[in-house]
N, C-alpha and C. Protein backbone atom coordinates (compact mmCIF):
# COMPACT_ATOMS: atom_id res chain seq x y z
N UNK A 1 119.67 68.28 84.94
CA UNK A 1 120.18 68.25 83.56
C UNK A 1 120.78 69.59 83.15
N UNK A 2 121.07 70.62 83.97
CA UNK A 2 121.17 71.71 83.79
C UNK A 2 120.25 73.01 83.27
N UNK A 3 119.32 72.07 82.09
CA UNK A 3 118.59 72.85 81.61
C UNK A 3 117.38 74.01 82.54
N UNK A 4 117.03 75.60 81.87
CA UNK A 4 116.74 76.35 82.56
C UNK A 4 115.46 76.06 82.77
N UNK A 5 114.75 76.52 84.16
CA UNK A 5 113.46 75.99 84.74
C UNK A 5 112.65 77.10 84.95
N UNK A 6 111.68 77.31 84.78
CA UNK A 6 110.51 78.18 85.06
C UNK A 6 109.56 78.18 86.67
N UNK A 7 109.51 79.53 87.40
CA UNK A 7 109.60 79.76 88.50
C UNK A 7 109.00 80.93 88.40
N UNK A 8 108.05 81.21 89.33
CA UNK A 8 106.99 82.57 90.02
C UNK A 8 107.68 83.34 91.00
N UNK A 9 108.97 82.37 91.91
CA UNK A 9 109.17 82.76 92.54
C UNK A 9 111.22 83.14 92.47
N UNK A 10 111.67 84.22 93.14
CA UNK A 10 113.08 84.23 93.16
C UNK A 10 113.25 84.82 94.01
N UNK A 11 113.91 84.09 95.11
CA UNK A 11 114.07 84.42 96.16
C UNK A 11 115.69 85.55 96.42
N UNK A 12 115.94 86.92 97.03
CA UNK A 12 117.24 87.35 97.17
C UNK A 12 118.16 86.45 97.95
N UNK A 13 118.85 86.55 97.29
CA UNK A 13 120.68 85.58 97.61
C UNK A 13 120.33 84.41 96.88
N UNK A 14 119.43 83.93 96.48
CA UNK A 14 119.67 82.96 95.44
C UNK A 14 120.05 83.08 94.24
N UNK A 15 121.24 82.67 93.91
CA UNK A 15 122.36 82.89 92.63
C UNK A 15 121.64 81.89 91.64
N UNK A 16 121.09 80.79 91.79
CA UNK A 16 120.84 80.01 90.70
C UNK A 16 119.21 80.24 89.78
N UNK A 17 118.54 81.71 90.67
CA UNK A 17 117.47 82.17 90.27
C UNK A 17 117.81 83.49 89.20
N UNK A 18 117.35 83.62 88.10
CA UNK A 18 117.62 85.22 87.49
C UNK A 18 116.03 85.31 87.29
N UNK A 19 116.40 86.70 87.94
CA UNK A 19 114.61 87.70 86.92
C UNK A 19 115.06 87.62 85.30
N UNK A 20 113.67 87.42 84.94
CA UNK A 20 113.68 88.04 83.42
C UNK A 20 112.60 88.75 83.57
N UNK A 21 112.68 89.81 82.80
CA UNK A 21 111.13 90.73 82.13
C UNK A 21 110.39 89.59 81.31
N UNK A 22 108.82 89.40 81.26
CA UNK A 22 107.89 89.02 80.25
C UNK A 22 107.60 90.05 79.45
N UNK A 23 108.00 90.64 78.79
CA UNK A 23 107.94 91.88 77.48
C UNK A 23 106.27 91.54 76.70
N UNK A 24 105.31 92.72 77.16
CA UNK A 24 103.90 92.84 76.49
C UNK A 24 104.63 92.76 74.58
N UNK A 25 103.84 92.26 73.62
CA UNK A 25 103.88 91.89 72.30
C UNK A 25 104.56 93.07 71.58
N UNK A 26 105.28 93.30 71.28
CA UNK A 26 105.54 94.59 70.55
C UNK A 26 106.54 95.28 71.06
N UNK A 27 107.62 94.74 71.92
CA UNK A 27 108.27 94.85 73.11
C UNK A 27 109.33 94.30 73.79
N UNK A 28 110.46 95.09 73.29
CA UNK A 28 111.84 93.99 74.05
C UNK A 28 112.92 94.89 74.99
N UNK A 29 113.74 94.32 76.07
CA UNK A 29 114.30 94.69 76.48
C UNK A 29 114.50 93.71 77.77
N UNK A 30 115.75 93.23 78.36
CA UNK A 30 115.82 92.36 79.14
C UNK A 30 115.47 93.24 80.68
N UNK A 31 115.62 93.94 80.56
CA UNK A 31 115.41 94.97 81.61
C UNK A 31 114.77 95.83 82.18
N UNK A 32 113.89 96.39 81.11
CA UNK A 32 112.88 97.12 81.22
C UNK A 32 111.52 96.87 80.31
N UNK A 33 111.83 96.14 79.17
CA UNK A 33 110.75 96.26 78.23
C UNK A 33 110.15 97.49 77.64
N UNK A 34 111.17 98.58 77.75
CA UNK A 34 110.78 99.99 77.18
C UNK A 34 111.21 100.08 75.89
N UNK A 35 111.43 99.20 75.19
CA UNK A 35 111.50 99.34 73.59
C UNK A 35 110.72 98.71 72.40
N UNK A 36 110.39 99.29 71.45
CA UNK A 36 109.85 98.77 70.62
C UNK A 36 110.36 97.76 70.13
N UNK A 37 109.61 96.60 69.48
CA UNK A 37 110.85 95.73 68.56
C UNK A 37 111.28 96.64 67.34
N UNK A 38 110.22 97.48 66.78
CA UNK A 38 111.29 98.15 65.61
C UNK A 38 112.92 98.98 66.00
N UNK A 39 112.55 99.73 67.56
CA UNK A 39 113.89 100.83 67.99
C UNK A 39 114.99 99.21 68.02
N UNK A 40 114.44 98.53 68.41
CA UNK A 40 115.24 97.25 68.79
C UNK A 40 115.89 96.55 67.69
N UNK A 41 115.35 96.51 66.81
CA UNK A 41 115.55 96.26 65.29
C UNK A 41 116.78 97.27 64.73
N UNK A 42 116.78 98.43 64.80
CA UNK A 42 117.23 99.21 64.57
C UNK A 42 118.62 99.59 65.17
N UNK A 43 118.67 99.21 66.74
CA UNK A 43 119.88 99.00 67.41
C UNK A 43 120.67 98.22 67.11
N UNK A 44 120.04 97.02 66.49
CA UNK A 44 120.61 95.63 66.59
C UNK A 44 121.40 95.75 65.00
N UNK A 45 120.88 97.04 64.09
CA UNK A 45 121.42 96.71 62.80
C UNK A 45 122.40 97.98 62.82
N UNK A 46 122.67 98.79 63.85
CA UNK A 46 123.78 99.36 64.18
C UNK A 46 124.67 98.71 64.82
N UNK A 47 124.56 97.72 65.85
CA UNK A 47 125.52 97.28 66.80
C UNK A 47 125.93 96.32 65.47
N UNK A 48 125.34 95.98 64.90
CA UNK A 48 125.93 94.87 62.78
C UNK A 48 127.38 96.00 62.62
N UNK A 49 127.06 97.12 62.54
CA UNK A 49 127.57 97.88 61.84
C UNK A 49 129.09 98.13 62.46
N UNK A 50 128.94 98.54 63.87
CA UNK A 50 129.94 98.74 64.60
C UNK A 50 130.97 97.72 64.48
N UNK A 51 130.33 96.51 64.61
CA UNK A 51 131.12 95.17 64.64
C UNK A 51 131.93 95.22 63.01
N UNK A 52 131.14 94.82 62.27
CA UNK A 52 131.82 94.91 61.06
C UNK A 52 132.94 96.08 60.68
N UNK A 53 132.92 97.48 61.63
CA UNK A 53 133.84 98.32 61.33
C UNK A 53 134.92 98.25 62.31
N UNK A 54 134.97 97.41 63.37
CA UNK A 54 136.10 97.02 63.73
C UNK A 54 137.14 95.90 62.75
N UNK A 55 135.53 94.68 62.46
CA UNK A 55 136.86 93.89 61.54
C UNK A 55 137.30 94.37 60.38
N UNK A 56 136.73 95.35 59.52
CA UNK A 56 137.18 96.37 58.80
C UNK A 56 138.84 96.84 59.27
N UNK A 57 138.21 97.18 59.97
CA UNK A 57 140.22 97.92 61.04
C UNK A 57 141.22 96.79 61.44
N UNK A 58 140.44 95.80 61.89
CA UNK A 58 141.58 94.39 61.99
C UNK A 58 142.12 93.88 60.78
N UNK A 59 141.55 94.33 59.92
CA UNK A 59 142.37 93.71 58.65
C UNK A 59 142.58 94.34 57.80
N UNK A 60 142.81 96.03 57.97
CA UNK A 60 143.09 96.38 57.33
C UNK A 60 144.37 97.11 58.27
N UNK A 61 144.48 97.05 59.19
CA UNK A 61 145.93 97.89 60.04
C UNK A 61 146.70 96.80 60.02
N UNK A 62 148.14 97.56 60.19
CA UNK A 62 149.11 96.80 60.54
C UNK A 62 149.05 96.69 62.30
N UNK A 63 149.54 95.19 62.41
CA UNK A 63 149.61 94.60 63.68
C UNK A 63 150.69 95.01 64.24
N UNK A 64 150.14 95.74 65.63
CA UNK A 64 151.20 95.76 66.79
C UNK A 64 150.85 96.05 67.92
N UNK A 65 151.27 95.91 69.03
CA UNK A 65 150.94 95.56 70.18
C UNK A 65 150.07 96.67 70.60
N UNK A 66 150.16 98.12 70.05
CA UNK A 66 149.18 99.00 70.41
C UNK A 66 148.11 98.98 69.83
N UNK A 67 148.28 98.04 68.42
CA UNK A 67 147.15 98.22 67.68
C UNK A 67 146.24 96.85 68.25
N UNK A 68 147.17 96.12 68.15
CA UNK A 68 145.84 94.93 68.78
C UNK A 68 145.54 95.35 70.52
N UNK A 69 145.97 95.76 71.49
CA UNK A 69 145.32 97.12 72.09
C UNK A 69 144.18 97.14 72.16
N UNK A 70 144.34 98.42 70.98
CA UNK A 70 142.76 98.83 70.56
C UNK A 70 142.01 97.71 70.12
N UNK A 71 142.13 97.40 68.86
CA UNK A 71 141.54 96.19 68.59
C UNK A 71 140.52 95.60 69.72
N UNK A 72 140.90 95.27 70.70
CA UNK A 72 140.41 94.88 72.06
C UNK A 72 139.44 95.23 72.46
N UNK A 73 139.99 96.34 72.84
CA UNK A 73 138.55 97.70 73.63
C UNK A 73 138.04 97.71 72.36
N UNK A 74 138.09 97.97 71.33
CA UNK A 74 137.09 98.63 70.28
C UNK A 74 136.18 97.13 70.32
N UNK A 75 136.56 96.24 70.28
CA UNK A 75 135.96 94.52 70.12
C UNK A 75 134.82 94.79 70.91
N UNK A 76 135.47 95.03 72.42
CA UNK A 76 134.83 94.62 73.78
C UNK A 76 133.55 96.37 74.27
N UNK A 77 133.93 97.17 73.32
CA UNK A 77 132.68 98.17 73.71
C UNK A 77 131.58 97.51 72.31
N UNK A 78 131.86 97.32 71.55
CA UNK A 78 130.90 96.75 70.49
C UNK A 78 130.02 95.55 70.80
N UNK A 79 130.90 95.42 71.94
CA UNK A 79 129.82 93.95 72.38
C UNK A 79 129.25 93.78 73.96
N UNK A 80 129.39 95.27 74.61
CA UNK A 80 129.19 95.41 75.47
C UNK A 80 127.80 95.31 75.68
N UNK A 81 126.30 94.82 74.97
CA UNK A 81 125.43 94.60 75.29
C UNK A 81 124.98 93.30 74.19
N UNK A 82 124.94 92.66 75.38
CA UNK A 82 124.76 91.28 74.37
C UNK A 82 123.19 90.88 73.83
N UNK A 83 122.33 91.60 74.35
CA UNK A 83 120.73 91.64 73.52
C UNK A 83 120.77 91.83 72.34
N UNK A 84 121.87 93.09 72.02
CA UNK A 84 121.68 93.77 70.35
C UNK A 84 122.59 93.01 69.75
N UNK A 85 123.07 91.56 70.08
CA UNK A 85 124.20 90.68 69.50
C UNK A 85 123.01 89.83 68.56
N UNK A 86 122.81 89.85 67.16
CA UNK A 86 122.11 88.79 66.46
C UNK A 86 123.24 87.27 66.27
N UNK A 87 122.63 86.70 65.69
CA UNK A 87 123.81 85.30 65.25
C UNK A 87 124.68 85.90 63.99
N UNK A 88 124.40 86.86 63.46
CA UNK A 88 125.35 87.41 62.68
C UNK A 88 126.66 88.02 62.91
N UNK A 89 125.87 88.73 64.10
CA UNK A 89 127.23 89.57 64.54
C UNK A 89 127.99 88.38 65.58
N UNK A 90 127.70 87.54 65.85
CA UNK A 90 128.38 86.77 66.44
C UNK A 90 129.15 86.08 65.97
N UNK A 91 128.87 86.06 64.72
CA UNK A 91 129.70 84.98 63.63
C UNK A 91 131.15 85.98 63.16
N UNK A 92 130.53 87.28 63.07
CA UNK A 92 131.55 88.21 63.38
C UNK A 92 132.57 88.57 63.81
N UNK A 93 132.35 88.62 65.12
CA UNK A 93 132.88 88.80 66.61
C UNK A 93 134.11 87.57 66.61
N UNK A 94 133.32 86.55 66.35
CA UNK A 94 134.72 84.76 66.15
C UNK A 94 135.29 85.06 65.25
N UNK A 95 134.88 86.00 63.92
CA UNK A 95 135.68 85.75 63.20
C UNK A 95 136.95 87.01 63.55
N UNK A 96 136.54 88.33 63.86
CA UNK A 96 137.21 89.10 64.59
C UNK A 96 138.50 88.52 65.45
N UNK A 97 137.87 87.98 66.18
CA UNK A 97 138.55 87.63 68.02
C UNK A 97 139.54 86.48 66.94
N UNK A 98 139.26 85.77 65.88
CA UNK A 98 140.34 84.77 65.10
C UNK A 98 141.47 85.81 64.83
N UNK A 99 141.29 86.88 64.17
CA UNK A 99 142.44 87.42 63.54
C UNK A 99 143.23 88.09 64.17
N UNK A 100 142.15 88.65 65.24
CA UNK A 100 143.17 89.27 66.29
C UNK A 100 144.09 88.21 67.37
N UNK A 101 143.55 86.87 67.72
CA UNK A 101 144.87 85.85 67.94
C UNK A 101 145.98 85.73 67.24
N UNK A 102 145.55 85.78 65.91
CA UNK A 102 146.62 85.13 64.64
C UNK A 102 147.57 86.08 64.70
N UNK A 103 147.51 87.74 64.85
CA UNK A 103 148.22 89.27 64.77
C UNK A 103 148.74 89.01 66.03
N UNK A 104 148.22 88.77 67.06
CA UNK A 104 149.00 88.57 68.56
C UNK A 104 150.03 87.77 68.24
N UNK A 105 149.92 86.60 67.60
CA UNK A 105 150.77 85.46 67.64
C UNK A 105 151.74 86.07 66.48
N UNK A 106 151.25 86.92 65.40
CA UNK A 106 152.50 87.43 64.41
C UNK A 106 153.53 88.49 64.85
N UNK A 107 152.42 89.10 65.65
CA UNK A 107 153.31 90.11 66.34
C UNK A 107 154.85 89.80 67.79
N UNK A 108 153.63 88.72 68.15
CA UNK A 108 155.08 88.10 69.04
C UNK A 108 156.35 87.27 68.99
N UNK A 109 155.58 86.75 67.55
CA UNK A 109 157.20 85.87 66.44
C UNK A 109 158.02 87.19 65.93
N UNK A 110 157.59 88.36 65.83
CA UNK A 110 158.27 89.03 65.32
C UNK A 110 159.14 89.95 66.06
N UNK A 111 158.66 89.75 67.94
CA UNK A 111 159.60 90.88 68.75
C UNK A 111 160.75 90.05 69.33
């Protein structure tokens, strides 16, 4: 059914196995589990921040091919760790990645 299955074991070269960390209570990180949930909390309401100050810049610059560019990379380092992504900033990010299509597509009716 596709859905994900629970396993003790993961064998190397098996692609359809991923490790996860079990994170002790008080404790997140897909990787290590060396963070608090508060530092985690705290990341997660900066990586809010970052996001929102890109779409800040998408709608407030004028569109052009260098600017949607940036636009891009600035998008794609803001979301370069997808743990500190809440459903907020994701709602974000679509709404982002919308305007920057719409500026691609204005910018190319216009060259």
């Amino acid at each position: 059914s596709g859905a994900p299955t629970s396993t003790n074991d993961c064998f190397v070269g098996d692609s359809s196995c991923e490790a996860l960390c079990a994170c002790e209570d008080g404790f997140l990180g897909s990787s290590s589990c060396g963070m608090s949930t508060s530092d985690f909390a705290i990341k997660q309401k900066f990586r809010q921040k970052i996001i929102e100050k890109v779409g800040m810049l998408v709608d407030k610059e004028y569109p052009t091919t260098e600017s949607l560019n940036g636009w891009i990379s600035f998008l794609g380092d803001a979301t370069q760790v997808r743990e500190e992504l809440t459903e907020s900033s994701v709602e974000v990010i679509l709404n982002i990645s919308t305007l920057i299509i719409r500026s691609a597509a204005d910018v190319q009716m216009s060259t």
